[in-house]
Protein backbone atom coordinates (compact mmCIF):
# COMPACT_ATOMS: atom_id res chain seq x y z
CA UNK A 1 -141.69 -67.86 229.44
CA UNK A 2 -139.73 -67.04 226.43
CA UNK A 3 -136.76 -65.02 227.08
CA UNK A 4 -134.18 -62.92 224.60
CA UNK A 5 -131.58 -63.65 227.25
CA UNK A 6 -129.22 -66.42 227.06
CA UNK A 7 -128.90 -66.67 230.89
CA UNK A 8 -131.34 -65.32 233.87
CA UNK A 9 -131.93 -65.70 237.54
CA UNK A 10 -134.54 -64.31 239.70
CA UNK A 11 -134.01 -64.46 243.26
CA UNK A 12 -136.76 -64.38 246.15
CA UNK A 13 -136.38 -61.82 248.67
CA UNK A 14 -135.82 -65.31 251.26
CA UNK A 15 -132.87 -66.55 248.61
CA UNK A 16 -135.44 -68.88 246.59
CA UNK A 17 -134.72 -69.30 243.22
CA UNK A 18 -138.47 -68.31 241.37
CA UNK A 19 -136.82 -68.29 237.47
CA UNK A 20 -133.61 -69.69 235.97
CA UNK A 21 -131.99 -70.08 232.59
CA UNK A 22 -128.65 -71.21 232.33
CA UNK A 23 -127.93 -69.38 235.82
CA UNK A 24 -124.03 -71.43 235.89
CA UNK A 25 -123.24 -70.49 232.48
CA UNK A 26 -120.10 -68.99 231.42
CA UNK A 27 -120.62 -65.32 230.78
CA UNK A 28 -118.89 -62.27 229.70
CA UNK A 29 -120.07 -59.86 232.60
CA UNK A 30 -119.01 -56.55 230.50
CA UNK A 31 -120.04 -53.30 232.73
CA UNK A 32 -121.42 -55.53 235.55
CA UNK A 33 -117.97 -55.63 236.51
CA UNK A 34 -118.59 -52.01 237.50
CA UNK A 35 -120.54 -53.67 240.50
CA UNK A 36 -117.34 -55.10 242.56
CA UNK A 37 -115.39 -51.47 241.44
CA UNK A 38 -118.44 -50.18 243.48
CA UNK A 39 -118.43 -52.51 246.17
CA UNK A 40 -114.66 -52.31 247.17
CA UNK A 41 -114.97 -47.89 246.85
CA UNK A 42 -118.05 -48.43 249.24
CA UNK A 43 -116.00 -50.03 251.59
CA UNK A 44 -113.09 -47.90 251.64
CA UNK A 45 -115.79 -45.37 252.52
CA UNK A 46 -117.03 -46.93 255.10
CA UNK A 47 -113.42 -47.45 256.54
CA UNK A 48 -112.60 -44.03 256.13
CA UNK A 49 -109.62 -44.76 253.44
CA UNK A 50 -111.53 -42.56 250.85
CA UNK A 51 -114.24 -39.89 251.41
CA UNK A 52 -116.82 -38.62 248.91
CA UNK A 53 -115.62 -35.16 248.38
CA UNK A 54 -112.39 -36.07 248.36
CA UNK A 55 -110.26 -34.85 245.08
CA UNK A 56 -108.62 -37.82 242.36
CA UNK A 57 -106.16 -36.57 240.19
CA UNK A 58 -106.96 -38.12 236.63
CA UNK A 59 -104.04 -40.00 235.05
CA UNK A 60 -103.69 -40.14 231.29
CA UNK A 61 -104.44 -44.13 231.35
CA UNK A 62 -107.46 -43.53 232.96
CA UNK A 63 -108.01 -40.26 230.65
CA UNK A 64 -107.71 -42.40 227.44
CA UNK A 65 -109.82 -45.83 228.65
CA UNK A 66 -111.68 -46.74 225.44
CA UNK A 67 -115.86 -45.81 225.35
CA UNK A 68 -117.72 -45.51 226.89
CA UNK A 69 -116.44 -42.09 228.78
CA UNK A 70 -117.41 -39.25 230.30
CA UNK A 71 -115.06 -37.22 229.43
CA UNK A 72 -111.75 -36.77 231.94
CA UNK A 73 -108.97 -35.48 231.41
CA UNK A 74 -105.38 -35.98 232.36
CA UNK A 75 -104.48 -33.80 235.18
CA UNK A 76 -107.78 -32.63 236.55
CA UNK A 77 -109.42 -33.14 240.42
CA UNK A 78 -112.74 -34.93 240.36
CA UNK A 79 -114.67 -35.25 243.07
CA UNK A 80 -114.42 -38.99 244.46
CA UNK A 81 -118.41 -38.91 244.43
CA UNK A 82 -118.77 -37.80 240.52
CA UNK A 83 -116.20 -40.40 239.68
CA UNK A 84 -118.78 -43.47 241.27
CA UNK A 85 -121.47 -41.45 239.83
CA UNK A 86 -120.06 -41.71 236.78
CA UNK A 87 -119.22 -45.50 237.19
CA UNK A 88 -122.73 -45.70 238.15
CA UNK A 89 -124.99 -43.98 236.37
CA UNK A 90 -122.88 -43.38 232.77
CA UNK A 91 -120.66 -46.89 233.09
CA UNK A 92 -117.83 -44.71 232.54
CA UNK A 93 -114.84 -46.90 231.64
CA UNK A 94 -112.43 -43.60 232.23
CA UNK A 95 -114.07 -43.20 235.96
CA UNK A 96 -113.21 -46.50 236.72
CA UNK A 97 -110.19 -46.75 235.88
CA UNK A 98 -109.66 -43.68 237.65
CA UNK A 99 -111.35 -44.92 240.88
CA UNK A 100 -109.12 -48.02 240.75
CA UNK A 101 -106.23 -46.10 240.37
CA UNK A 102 -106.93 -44.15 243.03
CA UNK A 103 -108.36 -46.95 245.54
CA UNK A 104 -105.45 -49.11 244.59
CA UNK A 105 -103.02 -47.05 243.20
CA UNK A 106 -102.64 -49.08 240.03
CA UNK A 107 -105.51 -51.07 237.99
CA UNK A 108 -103.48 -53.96 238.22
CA UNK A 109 -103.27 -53.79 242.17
CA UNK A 110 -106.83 -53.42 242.33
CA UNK A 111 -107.96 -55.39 239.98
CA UNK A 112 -106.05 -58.27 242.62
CA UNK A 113 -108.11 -57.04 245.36
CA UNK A 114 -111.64 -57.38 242.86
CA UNK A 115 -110.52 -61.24 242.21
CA UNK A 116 -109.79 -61.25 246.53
CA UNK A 117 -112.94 -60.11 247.16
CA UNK A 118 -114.76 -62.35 244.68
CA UNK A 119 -113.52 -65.10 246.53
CA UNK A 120 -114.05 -63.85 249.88
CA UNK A 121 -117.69 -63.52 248.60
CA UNK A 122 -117.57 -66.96 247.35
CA UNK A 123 -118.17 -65.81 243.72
CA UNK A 124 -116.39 -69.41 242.66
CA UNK A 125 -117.28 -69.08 238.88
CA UNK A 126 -115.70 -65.15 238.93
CA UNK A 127 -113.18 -63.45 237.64
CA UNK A 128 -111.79 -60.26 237.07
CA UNK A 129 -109.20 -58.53 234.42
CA UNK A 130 -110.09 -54.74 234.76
CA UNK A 131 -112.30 -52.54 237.12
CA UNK A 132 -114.45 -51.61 233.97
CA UNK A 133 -115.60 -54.89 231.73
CA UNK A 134 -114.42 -53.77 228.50
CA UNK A 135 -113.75 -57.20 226.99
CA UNK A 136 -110.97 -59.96 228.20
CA UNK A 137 -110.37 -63.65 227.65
CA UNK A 138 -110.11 -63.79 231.44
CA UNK A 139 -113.07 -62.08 232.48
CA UNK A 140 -116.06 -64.26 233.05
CA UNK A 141 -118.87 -64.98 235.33
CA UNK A 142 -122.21 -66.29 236.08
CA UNK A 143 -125.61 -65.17 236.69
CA UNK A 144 -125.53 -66.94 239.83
CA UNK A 145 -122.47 -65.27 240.79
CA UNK A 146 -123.66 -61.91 239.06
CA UNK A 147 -126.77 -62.27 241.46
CA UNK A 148 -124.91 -62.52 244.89
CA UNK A 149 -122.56 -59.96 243.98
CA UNK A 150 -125.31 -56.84 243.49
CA UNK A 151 -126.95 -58.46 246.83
CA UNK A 152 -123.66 -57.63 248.36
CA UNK A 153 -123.67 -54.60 247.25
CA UNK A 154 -126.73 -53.07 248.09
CA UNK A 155 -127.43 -55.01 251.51
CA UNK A 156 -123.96 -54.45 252.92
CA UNK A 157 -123.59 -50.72 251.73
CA UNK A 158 -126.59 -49.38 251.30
CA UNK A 159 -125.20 -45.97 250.48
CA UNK A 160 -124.54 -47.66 246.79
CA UNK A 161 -128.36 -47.40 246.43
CA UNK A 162 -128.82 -44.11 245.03
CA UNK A 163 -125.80 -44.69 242.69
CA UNK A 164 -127.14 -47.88 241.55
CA UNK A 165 -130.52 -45.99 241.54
CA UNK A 166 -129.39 -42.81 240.24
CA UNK A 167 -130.92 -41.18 236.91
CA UNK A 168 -128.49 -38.21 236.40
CA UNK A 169 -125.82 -36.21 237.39
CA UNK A 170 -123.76 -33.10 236.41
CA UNK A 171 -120.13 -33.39 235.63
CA UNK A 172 -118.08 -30.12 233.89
CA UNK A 173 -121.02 -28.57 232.76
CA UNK A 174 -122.84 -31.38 231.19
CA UNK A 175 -126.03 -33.90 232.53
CA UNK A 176 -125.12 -37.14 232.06
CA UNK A 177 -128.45 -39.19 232.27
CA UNK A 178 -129.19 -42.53 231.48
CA UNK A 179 -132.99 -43.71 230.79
CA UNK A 180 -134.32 -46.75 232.17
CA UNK A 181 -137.74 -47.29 231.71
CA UNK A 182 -137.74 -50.24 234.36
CA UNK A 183 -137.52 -46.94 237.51
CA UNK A 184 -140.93 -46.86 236.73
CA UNK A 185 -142.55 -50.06 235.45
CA UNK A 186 -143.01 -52.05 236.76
CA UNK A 187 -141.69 -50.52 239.89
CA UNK A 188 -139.89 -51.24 242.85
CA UNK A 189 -136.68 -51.05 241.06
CA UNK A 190 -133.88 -48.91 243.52
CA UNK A 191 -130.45 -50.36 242.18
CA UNK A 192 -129.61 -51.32 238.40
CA UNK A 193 -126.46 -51.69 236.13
CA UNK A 194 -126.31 -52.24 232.71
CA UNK A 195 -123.66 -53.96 230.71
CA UNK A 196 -123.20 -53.93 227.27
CA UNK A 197 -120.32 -55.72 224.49
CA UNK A 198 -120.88 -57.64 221.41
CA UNK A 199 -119.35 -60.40 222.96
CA UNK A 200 -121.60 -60.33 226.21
CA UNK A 201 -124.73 -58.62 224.44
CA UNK A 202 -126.83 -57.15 226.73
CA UNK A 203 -126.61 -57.39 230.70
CA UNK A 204 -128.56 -55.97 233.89
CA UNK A 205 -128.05 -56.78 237.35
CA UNK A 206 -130.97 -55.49 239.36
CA UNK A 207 -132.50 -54.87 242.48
CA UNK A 208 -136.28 -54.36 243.17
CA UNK A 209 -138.10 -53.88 246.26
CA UNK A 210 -142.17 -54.76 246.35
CA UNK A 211 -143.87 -54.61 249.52
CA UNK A 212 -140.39 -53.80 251.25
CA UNK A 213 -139.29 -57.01 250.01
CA UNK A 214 -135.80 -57.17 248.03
CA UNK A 215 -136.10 -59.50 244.85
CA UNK A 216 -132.75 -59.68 242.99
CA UNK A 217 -132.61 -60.76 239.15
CA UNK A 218 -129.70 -61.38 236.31
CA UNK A 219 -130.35 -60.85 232.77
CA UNK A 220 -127.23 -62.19 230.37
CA UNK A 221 -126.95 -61.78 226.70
CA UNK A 222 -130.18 -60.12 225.66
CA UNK A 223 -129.74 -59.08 222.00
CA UNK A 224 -131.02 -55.63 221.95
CA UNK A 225 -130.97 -53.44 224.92
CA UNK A 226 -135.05 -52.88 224.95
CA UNK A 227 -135.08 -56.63 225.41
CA UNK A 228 -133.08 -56.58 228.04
CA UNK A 229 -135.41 -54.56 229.61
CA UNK A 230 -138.41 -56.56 228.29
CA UNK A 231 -137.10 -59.67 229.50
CA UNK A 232 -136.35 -57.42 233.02
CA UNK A 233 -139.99 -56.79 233.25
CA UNK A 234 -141.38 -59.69 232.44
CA UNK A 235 -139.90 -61.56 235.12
CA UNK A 236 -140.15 -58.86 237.94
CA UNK A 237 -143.75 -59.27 237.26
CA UNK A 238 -144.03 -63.08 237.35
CA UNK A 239 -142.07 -62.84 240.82
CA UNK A 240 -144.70 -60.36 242.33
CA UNK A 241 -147.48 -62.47 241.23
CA UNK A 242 -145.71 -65.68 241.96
CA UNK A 243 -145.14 -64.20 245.64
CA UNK A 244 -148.35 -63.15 246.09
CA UNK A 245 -147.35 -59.71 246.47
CA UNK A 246 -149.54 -58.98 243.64
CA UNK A 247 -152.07 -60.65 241.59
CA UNK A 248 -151.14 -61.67 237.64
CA UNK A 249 -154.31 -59.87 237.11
CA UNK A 250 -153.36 -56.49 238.73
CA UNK A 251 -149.93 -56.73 237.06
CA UNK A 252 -151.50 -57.22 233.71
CA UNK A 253 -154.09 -54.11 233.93
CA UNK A 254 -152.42 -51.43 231.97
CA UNK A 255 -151.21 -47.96 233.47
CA UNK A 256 -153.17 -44.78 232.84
CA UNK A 257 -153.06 -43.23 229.63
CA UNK A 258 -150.89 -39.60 229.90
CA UNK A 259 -153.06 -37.03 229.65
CA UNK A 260 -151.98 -35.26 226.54
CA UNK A 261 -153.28 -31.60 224.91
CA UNK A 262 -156.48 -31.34 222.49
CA UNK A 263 -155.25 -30.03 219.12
CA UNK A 264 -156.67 -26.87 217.63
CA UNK A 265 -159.22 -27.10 215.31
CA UNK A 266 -156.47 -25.92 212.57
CA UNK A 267 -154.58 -28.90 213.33
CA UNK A 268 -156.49 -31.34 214.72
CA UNK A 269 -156.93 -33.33 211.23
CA UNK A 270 -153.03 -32.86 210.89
CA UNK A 271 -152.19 -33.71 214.46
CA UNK A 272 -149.89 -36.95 214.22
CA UNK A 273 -147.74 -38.91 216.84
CA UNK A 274 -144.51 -39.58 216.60
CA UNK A 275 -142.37 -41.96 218.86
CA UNK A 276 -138.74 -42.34 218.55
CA UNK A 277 -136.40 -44.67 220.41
CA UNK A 278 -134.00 -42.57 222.94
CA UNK A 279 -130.60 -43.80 221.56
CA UNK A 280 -127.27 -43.64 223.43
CA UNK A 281 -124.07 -44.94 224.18
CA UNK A 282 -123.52 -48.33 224.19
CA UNK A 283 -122.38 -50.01 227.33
């Protein structure tokens, strides 16, 4: 299987390792970080030290964290719940600074408990500089360890799900969205963060259930973001077939065409289709 990605691991839903490439190499994790930041506001949640509707005061660090940001401003309440959204769905570096300001009153403080928890975890090849992944000498991982920390995430608080899962959300007046084309193809995918730098390239962390069983995969270092994906799909497909869950020929018949509008008569010699690439943010 050839592979844009300089580092991948697809996990079994019993553990089994169906695909690796480099799954122990040294990695710059870049946004992935995002997924212990999650991890450590789900379980201050679940303790009751933090609730969702709660309101965070915005400092002017967190305000001016470099892009990718959604936008807050020094001073203002956010809702706890738009600031994980936001961390979530938009990889907001100025939401999680925020959130790690306001879990551990200052980045550096929580950014101690990330590195705690990595161990606790037994993430051995981890660690942490800031709750965001913007780039750091100090900041590295693994796929391996990459891979146990989203199955962490999502088994142990499932509430993370529909963050993880989430397509959209509203914050001041304006829909952040994000488009990810693996929601729907191949399918089964709940729970996915991106991760973008030029010095990691392009990242995912996923989870995907099929047949209501969880199969967990790393991508590290793709070299465009639509090969990230690419790479994503290829191998979700070769673990459903190489399951059994599905057949390599079922997952190789093509979807439905889209039903699309017969042209006038006027324009029907003129009618053309055009398909541009959605472009955003990098992250």
């Amino acid at each position: 299987m050839h592979l844009s990605a300089e580092s991948a691991l697809l996990l079994a839903p019993d553990g089994t390792v169906l695909f690796a490439k480099n799954p122990s190499g040294d990695h710059a994790p870049a946004s992935l970080v995002k997924l212990m930041t999650l991890y450590l506001a789900c379980e201050d949640l679940e303790a009751g030290r933090a609730k969702w509707d709660e309101p965070v005061t915005v400092s002017r660090r967190a305000a001016e964290t470099p892009r990718y940001r959604m936008g807050l401003r020094a001073g203002e309440d956010v809702p706890f719940r738009t600031l994980l959204e936001g961390v979530a769905i938009a990889s907001a570096n100025d939401a999680a600074t925020a959130v790690a300001e306001h879990l551990g009153v200052t980045e550096e403080a929580f950014v101690e408990r990330m590195n705690a928890k990595a161990a606790e975890l037994g993430l051995a090849s981890t660690h942490f500089a800031n709750a965001h992944g913007l780039p750091d000498p100090g900041q590295r991982s693994t796929a391996q360890d990459m891979a146990r920390l989203i199955g962490h995430v999502v088994q142990d608080y499932p509430a993370s799900r529909p963050l993880l899962g989430g397509a959209s959300f509203v914050y001041r007046g304006r829909v952040h969205s994000r488009r990810i084309p693996l929601f729907q193809d191949p399918g089964g995918v709940q729970a996915l963060k991106t991760g973008f730098t030029r010095e990691a390239g392009y990242n995912l962390a996923i989870a995907a259930w099929r047949a209501g069983q969880r199969f967990l995969l790393i991508v590290l270092g793709s070299q465009t973001r639509s090969l990230s994906f690419r790479d994503a799909q290829q191998l979700l497909r070769y673990g459903f077939a190489e399951t059994g869950i599905e057949s390599a020929e079922e997952l190789r018949r093509p979807a439905p065409p889209t039903p699309t509008r017969r042209p006038t008569d006027r324009r029907r010699h003129a009618a053309v289709a055009v398909g541009l690439p959605a472009r955003s943010p990098v992250r």
